[in-house]
PDB file of N, CA and C in Angstrom:
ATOM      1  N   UNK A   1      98.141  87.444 110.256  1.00  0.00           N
ATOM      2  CA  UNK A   1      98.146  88.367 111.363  1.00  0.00           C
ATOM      3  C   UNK A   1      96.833  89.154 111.346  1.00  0.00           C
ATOM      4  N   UNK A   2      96.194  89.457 112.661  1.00  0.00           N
ATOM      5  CA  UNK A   2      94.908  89.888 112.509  1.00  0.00           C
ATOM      6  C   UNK A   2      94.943  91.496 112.793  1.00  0.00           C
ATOM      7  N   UNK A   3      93.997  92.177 111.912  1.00  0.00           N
ATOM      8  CA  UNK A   3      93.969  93.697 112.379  1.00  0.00           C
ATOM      9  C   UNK A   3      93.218  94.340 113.330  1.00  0.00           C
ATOM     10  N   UNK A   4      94.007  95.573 113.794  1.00  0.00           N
ATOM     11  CA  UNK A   4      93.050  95.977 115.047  1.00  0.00           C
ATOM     12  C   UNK A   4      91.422  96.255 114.363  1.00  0.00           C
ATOM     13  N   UNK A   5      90.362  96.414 115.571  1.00  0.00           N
ATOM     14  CA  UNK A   5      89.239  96.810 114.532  1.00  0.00           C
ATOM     15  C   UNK A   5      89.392  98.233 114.328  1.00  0.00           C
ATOM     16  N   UNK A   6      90.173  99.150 115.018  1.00  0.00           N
ATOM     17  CA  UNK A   6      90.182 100.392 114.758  1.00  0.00           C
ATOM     18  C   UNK A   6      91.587 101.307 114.621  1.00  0.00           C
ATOM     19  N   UNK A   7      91.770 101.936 114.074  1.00  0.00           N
ATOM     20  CA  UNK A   7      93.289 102.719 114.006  1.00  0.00           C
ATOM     21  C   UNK A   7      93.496 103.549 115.349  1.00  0.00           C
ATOM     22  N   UNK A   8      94.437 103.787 115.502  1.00  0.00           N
ATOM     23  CA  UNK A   8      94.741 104.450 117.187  1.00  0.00           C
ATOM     24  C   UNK A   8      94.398 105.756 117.092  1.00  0.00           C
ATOM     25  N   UNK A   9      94.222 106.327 115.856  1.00  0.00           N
ATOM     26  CA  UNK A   9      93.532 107.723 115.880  1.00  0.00           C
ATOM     27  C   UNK A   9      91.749 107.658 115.864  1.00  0.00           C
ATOM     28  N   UNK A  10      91.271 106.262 115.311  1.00  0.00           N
ATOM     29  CA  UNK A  10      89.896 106.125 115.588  1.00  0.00           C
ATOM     30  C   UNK A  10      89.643 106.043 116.749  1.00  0.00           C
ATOM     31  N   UNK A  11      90.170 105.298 117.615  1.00  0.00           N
ATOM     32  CA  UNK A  11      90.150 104.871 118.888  1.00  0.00           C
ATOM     33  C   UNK A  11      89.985 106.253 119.876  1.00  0.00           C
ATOM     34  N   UNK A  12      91.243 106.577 119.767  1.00  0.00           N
ATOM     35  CA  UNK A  12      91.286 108.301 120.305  1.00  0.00           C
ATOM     36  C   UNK A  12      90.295 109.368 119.832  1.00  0.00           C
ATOM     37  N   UNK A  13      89.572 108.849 118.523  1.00  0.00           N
ATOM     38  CA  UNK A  13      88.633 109.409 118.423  1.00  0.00           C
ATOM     39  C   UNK A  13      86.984 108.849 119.175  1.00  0.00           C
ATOM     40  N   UNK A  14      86.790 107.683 119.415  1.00  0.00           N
ATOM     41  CA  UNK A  14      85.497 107.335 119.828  1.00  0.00           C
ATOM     42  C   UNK A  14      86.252 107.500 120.906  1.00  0.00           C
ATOM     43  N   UNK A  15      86.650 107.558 121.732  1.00  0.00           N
ATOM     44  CA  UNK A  15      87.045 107.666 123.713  1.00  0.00           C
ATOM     45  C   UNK A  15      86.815 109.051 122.993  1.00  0.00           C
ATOM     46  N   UNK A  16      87.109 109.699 122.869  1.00  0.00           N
ATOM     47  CA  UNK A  16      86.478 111.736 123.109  1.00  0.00           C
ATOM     48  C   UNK A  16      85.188 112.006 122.388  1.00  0.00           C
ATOM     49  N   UNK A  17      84.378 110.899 121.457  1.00  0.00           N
ATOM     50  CA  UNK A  17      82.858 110.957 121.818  1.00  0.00           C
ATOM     51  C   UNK A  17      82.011 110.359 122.696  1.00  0.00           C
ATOM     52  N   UNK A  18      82.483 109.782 123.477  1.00  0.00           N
ATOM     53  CA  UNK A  18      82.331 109.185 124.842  1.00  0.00           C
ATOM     54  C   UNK A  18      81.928 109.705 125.690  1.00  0.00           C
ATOM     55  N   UNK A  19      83.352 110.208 125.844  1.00  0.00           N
ATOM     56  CA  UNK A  19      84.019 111.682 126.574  1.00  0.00           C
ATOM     57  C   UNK A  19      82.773 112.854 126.815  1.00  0.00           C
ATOM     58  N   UNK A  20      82.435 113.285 125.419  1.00  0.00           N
ATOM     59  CA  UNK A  20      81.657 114.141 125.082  1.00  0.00           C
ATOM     60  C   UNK A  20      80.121 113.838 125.503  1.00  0.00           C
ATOM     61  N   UNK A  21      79.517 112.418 125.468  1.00  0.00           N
ATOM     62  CA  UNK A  21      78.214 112.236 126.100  1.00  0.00           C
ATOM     63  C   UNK A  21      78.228 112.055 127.567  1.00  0.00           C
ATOM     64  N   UNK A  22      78.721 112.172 127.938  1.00  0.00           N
ATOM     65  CA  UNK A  22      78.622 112.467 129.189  1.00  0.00           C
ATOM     66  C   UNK A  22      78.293 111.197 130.328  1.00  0.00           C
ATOM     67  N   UNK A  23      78.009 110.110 129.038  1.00  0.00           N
ATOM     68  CA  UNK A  23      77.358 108.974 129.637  1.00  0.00           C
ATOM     69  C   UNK A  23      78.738 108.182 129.874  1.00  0.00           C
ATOM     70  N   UNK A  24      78.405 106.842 130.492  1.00  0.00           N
ATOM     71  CA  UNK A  24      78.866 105.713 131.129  1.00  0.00           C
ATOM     72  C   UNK A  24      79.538 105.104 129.406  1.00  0.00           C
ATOM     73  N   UNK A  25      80.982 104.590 129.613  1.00  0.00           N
ATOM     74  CA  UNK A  25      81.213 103.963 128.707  1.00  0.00           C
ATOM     75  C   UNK A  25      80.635 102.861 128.434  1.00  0.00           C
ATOM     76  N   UNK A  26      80.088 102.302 129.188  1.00  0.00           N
ATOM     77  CA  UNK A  26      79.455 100.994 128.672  1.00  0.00           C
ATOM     78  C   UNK A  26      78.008 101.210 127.940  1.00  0.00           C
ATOM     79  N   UNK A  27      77.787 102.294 127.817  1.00  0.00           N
ATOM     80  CA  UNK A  27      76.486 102.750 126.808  1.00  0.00           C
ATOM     81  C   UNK A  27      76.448 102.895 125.772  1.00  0.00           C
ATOM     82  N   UNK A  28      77.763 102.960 124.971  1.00  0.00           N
ATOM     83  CA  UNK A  28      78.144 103.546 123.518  1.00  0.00           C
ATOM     84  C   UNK A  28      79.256 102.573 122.900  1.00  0.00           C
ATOM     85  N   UNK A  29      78.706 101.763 121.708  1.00  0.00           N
ATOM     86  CA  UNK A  29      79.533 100.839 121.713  1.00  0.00           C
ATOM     87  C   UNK A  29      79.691 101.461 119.735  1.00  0.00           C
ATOM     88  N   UNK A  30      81.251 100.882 119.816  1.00  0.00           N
ATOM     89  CA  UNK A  30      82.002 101.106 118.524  1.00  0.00           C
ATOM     90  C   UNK A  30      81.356  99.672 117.758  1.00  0.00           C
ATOM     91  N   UNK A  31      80.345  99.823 116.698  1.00  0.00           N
ATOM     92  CA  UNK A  31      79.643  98.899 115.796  1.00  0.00           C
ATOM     93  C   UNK A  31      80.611  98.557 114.453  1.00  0.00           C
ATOM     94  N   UNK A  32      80.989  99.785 113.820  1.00  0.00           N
ATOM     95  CA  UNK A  32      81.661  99.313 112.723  1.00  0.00           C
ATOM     96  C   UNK A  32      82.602 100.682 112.835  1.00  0.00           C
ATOM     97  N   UNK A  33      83.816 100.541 111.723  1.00  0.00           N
ATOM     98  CA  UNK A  33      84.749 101.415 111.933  1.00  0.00           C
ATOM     99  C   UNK A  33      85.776 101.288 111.146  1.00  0.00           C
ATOM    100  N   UNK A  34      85.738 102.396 110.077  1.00  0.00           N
ATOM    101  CA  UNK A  34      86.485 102.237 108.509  1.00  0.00           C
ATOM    102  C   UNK A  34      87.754 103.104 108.470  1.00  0.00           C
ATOM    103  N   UNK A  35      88.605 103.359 108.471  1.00  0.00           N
ATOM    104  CA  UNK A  35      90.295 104.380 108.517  1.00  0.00           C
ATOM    105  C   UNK A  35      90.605 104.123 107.168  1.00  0.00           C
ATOM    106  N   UNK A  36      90.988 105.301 106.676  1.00  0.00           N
ATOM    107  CA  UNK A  36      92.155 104.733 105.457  1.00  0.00           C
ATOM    108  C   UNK A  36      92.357 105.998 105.436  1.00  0.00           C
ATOM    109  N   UNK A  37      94.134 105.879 105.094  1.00  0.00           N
ATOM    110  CA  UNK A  37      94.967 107.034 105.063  1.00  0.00           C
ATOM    111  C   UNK A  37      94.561 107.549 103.932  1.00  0.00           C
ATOM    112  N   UNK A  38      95.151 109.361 104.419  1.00  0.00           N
ATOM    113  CA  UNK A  38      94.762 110.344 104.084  1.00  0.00           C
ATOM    114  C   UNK A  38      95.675 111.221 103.716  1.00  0.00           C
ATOM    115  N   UNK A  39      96.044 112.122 102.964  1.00  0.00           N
ATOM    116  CA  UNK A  39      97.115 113.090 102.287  1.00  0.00           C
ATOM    117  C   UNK A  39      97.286 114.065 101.661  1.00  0.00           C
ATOM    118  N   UNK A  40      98.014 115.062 102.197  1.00  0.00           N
ATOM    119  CA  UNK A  40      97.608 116.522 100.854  1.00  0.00           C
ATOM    120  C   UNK A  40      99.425 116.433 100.844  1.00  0.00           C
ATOM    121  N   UNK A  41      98.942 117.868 100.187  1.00  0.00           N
ATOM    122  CA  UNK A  41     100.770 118.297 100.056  1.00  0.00           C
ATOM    123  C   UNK A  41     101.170 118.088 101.514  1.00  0.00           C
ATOM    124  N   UNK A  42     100.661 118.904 102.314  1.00  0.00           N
ATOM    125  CA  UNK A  42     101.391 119.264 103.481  1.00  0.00           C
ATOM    126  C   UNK A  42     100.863 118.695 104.676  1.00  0.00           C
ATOM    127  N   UNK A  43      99.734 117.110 104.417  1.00  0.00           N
ATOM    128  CA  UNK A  43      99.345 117.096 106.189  1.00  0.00           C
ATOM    129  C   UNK A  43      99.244 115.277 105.447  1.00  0.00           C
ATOM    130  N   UNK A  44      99.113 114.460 106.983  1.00  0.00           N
ATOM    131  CA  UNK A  44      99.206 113.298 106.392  1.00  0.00           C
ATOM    132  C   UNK A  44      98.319 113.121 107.790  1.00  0.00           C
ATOM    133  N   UNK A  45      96.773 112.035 107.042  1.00  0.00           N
ATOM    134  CA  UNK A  45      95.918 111.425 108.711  1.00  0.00           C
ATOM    135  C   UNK A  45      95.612 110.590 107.704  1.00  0.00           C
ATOM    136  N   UNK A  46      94.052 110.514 108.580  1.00  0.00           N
ATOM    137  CA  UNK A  46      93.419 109.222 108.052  1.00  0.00           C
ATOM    138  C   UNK A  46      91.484 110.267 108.252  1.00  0.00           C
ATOM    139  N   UNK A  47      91.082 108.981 107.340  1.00  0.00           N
ATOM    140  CA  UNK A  47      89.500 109.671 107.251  1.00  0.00           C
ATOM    141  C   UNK A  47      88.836 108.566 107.999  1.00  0.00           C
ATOM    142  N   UNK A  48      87.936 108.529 109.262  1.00  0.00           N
ATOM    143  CA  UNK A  48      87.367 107.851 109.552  1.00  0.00           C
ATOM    144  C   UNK A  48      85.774 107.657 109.239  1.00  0.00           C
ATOM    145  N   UNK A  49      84.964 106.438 109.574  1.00  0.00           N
ATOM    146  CA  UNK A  49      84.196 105.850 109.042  1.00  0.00           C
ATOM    147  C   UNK A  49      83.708 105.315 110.484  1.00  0.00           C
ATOM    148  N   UNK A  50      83.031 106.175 111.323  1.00  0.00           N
ATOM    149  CA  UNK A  50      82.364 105.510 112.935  1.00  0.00           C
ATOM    150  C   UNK A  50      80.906 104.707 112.964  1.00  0.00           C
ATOM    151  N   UNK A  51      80.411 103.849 113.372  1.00  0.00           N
ATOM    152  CA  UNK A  51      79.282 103.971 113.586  1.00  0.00           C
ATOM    153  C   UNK A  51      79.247 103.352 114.840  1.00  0.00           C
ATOM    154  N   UNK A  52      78.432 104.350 115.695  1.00  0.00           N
ATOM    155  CA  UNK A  52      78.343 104.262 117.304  1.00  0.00           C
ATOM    156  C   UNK A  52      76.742 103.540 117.434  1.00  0.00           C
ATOM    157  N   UNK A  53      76.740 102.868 118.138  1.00  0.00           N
ATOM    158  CA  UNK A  53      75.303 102.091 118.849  1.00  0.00           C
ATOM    159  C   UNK A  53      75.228 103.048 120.288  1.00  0.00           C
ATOM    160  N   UNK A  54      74.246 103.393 120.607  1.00  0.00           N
ATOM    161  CA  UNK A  54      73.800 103.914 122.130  1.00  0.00           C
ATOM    162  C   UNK A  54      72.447 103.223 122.614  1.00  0.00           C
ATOM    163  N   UNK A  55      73.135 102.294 123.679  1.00  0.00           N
ATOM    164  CA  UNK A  55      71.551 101.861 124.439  1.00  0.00           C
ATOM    165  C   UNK A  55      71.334 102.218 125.619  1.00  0.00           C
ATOM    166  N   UNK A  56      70.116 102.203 126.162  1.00  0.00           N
ATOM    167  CA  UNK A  56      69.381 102.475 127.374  1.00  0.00           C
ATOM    168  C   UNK A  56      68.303 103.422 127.282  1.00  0.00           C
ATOM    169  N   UNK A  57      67.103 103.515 128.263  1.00  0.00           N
ATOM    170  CA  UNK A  57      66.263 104.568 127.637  1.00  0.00           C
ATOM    171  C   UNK A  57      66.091 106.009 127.135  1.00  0.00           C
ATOM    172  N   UNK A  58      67.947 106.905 127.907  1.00  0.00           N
ATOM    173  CA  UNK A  58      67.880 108.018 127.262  1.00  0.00           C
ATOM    174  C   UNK A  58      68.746 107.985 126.207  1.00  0.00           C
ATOM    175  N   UNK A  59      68.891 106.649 125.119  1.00  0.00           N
ATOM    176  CA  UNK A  59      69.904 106.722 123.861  1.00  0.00           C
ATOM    177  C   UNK A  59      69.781 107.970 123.111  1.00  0.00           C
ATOM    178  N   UNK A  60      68.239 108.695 122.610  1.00  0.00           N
ATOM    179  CA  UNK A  60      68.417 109.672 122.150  1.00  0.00           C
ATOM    180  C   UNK A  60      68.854 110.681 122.635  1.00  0.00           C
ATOM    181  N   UNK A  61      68.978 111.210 123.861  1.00  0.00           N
ATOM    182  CA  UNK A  61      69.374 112.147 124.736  1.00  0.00           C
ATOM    183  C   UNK A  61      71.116 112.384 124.898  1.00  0.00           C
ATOM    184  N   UNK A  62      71.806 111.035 124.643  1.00  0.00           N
ATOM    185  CA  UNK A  62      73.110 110.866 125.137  1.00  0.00           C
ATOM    186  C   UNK A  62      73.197 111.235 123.510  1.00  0.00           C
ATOM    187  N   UNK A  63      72.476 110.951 122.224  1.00  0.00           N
ATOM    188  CA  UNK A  63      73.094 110.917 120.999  1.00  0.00           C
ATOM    189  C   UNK A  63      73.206 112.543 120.880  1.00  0.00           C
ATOM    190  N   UNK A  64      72.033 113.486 121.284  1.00  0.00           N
ATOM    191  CA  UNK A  64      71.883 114.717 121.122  1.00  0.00           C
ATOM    192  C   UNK A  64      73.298 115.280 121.316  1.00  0.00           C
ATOM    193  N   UNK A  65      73.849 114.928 123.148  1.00  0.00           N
ATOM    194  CA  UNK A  65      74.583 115.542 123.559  1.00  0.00           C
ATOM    195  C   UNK A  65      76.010 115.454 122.932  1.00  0.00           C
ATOM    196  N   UNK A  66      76.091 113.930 121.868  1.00  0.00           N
ATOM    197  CA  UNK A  66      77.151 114.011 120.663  1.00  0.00           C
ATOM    198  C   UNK A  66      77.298 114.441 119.795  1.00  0.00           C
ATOM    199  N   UNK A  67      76.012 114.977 119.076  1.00  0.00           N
ATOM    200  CA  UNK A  67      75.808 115.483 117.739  1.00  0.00           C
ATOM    201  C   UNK A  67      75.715 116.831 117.807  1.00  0.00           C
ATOM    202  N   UNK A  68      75.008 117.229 119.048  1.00  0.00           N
ATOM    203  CA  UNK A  68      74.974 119.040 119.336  1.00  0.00           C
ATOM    204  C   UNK A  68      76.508 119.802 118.711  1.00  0.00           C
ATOM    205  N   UNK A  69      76.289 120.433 118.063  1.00  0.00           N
ATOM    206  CA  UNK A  69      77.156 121.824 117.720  1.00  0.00           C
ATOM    207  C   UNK A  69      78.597 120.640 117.590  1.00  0.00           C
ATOM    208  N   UNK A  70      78.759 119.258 116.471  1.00  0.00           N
ATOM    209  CA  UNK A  70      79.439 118.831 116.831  1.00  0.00           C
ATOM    210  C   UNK A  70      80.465 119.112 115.650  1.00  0.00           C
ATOM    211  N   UNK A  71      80.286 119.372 114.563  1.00  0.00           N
ATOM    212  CA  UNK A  71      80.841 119.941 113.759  1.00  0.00           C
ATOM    213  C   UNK A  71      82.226 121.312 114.045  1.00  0.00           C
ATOM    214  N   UNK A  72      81.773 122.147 115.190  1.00  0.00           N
ATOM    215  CA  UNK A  72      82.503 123.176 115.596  1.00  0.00           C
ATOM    216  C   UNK A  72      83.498 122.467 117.454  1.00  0.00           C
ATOM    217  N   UNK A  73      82.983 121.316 117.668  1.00  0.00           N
ATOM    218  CA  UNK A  73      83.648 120.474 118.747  1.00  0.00           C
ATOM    219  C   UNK A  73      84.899 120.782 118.844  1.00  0.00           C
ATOM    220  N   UNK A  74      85.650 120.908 120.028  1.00  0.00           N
ATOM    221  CA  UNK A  74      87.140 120.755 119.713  1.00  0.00           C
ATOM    222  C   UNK A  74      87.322 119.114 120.596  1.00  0.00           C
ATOM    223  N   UNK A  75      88.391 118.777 120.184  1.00  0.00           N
ATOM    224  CA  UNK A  75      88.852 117.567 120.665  1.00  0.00           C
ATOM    225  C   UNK A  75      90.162 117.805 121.155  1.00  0.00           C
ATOM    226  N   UNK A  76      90.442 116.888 122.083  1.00  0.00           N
ATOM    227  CA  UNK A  76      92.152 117.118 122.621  1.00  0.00           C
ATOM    228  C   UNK A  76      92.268 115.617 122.230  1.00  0.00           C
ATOM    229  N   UNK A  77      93.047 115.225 121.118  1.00  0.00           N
ATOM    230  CA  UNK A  77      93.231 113.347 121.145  1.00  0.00           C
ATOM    231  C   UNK A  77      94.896 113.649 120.972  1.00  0.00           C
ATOM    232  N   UNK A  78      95.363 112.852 121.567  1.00  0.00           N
ATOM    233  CA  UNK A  78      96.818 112.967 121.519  1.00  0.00           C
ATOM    234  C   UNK A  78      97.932 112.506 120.406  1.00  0.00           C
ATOM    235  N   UNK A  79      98.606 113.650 119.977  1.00  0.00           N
ATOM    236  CA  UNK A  79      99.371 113.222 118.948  1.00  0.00           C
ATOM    237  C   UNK A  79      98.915 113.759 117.066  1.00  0.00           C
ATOM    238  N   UNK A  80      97.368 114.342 117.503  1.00  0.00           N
ATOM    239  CA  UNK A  80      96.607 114.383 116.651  1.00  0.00           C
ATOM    240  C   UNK A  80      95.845 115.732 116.516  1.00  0.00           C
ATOM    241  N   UNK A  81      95.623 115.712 115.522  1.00  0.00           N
ATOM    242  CA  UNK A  81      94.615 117.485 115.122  1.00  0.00           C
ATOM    243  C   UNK A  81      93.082 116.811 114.183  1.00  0.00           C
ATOM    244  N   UNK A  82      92.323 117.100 114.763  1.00  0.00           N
ATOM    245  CA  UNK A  82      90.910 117.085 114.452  1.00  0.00           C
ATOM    246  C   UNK A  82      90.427 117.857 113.507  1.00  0.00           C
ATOM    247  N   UNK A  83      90.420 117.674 111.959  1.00  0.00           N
ATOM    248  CA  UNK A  83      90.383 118.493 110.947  1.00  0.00           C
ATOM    249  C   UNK A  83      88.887 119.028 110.358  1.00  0.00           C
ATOM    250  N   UNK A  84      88.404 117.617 110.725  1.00  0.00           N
ATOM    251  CA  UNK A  84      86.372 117.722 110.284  1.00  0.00           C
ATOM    252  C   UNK A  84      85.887 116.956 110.894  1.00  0.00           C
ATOM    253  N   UNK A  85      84.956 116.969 111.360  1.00  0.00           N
ATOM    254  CA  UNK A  85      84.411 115.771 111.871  1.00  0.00           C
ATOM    255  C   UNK A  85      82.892 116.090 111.590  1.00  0.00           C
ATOM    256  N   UNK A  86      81.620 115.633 111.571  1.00  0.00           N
ATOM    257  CA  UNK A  86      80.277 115.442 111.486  1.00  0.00           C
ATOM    258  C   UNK A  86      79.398 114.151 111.574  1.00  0.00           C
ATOM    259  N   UNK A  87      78.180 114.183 111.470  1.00  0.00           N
ATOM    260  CA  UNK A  87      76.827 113.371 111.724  1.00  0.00           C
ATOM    261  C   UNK A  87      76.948 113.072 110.206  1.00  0.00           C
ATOM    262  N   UNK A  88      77.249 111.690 109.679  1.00  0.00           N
ATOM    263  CA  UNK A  88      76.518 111.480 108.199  1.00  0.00           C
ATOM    264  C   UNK A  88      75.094 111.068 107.932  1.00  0.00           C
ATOM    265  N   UNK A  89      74.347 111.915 107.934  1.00  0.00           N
ATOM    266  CA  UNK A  89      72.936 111.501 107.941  1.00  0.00           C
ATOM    267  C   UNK A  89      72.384 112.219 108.837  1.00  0.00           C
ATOM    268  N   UNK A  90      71.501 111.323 109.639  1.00  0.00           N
ATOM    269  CA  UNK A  90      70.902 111.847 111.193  1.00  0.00           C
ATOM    270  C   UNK A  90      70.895 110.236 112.058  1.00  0.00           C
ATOM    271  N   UNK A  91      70.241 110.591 112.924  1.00  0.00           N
ATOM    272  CA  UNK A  91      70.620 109.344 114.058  1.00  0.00           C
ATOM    273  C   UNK A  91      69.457 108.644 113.774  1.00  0.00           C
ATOM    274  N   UNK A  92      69.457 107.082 114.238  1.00  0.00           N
ATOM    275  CA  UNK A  92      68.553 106.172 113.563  1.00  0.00           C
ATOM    276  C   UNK A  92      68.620 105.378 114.971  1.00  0.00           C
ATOM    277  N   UNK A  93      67.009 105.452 114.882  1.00  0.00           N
ATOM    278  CA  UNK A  93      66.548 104.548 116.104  1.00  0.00           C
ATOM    279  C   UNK A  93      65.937 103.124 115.750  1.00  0.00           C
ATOM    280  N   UNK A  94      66.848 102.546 116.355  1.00  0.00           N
ATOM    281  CA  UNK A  94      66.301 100.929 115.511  1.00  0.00           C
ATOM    282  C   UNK A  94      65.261 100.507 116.399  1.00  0.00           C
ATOM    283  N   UNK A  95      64.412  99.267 115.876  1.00  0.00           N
ATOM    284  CA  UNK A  95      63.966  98.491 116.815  1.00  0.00           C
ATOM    285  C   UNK A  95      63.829  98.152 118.116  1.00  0.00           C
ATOM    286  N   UNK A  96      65.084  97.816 118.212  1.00  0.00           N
ATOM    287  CA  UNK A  96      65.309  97.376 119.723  1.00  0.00           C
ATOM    288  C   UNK A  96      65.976  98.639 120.792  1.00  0.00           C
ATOM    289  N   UNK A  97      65.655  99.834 120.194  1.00  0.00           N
ATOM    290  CA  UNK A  97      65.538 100.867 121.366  1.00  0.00           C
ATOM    291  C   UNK A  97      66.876 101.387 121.243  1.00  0.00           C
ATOM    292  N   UNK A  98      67.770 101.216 120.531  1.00  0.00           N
ATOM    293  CA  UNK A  98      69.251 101.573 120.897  1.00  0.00           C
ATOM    294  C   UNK A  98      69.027 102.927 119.686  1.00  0.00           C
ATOM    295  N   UNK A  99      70.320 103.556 119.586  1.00  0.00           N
ATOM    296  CA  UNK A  99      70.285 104.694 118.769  1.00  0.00           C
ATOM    297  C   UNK A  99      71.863 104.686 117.857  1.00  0.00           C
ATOM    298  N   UNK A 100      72.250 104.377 116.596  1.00  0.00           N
ATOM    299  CA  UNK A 100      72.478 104.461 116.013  1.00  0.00           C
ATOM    300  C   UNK A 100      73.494 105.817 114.980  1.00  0.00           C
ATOM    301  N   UNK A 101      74.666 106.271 115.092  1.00  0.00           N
ATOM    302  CA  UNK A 101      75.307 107.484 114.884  1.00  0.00           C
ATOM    303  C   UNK A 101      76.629 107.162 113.775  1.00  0.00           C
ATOM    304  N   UNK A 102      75.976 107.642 112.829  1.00  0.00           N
ATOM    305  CA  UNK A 102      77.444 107.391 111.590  1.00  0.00           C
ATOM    306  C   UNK A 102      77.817 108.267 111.695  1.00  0.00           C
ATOM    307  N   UNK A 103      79.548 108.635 112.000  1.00  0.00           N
ATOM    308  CA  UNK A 103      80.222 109.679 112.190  1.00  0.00           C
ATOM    309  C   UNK A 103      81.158 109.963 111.575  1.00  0.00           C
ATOM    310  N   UNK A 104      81.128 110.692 110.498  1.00  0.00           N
ATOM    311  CA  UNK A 104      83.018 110.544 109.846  1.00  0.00           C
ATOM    312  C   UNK A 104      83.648 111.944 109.996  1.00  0.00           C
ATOM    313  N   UNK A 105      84.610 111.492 110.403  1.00  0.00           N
ATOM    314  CA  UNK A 105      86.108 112.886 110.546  1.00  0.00           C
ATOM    315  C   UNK A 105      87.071 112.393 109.644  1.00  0.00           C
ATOM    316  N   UNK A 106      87.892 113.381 109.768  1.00  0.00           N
ATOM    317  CA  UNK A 106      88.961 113.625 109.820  1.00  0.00           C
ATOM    318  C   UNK A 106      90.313 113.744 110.227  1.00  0.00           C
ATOM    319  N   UNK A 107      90.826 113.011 111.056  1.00  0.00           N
ATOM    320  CA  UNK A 107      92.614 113.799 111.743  1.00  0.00           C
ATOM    321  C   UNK A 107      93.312 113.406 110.956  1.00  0.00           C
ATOM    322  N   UNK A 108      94.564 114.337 111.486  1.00  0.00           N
ATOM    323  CA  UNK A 108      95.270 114.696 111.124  1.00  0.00           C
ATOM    324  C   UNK A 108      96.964 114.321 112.260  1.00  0.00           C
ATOM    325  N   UNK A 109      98.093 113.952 111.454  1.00  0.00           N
ATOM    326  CA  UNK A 109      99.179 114.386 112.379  1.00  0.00           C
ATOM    327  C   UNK A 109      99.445 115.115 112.775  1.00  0.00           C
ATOM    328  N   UNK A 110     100.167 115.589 114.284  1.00  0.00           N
ATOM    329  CA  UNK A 110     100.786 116.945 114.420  1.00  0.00           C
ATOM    330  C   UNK A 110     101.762 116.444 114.506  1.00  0.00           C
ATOM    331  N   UNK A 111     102.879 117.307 114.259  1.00  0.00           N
ATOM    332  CA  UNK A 111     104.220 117.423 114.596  1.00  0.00           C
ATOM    333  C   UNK A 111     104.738 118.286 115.707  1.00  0.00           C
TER     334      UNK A 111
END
């Protein structure tokens, strides 16, 4: 049986950085994408592992408008609470013009 490439809280998480650039979905594509559950005493998610591709000529511009003040972001993803999220690194402009964004969070369940 084959697995999704992303958990439904990753998913809900790249559609609200999407969301957040303001750009055309077809500009920002989900490259790779790591989940594994997550647990304390009292909260149960998963830690994600994003890395977003952005092409066209304003890739850096659309990446800004993801990474700006993104740490303090709120998110509405459904079903879910947004615990951390950040930029691992900084954004990387490859070769071929596209722009490059490793992103890892955090959610969380709500009840």
């Amino acid at each position: 049986m084959s697995r999704p490439i992303a958990s439904r809280a990753a998913l809900f998480l790249f559609r609200a950085l999407i969301e957040r650039s303001g750009a055309p979905k077809n500009r920002i594509f989900l490259t790779n994408c790591q989940s594994v559950d997550w647990q304390s005493l009292t909260f149960i998610g998963e830690r994600h592992e994003l890395e977003l591709r952005i092409v066209g000529e304003d890739a850096e511009e659309i990446a800004a408008r993801i990474t700006d003040g993104l740490a303090e972001a709120e998110f509405s993803l459904p079903g879910l609470m947004l615990a951390d999220i950040a930029l691992a690194g900084r954004a990387i402009e490859r070769r071929d013009g596209t722009v490059q964004l490793d992103i890892e969070a955090l959610t969380l369940e709500s009840t």
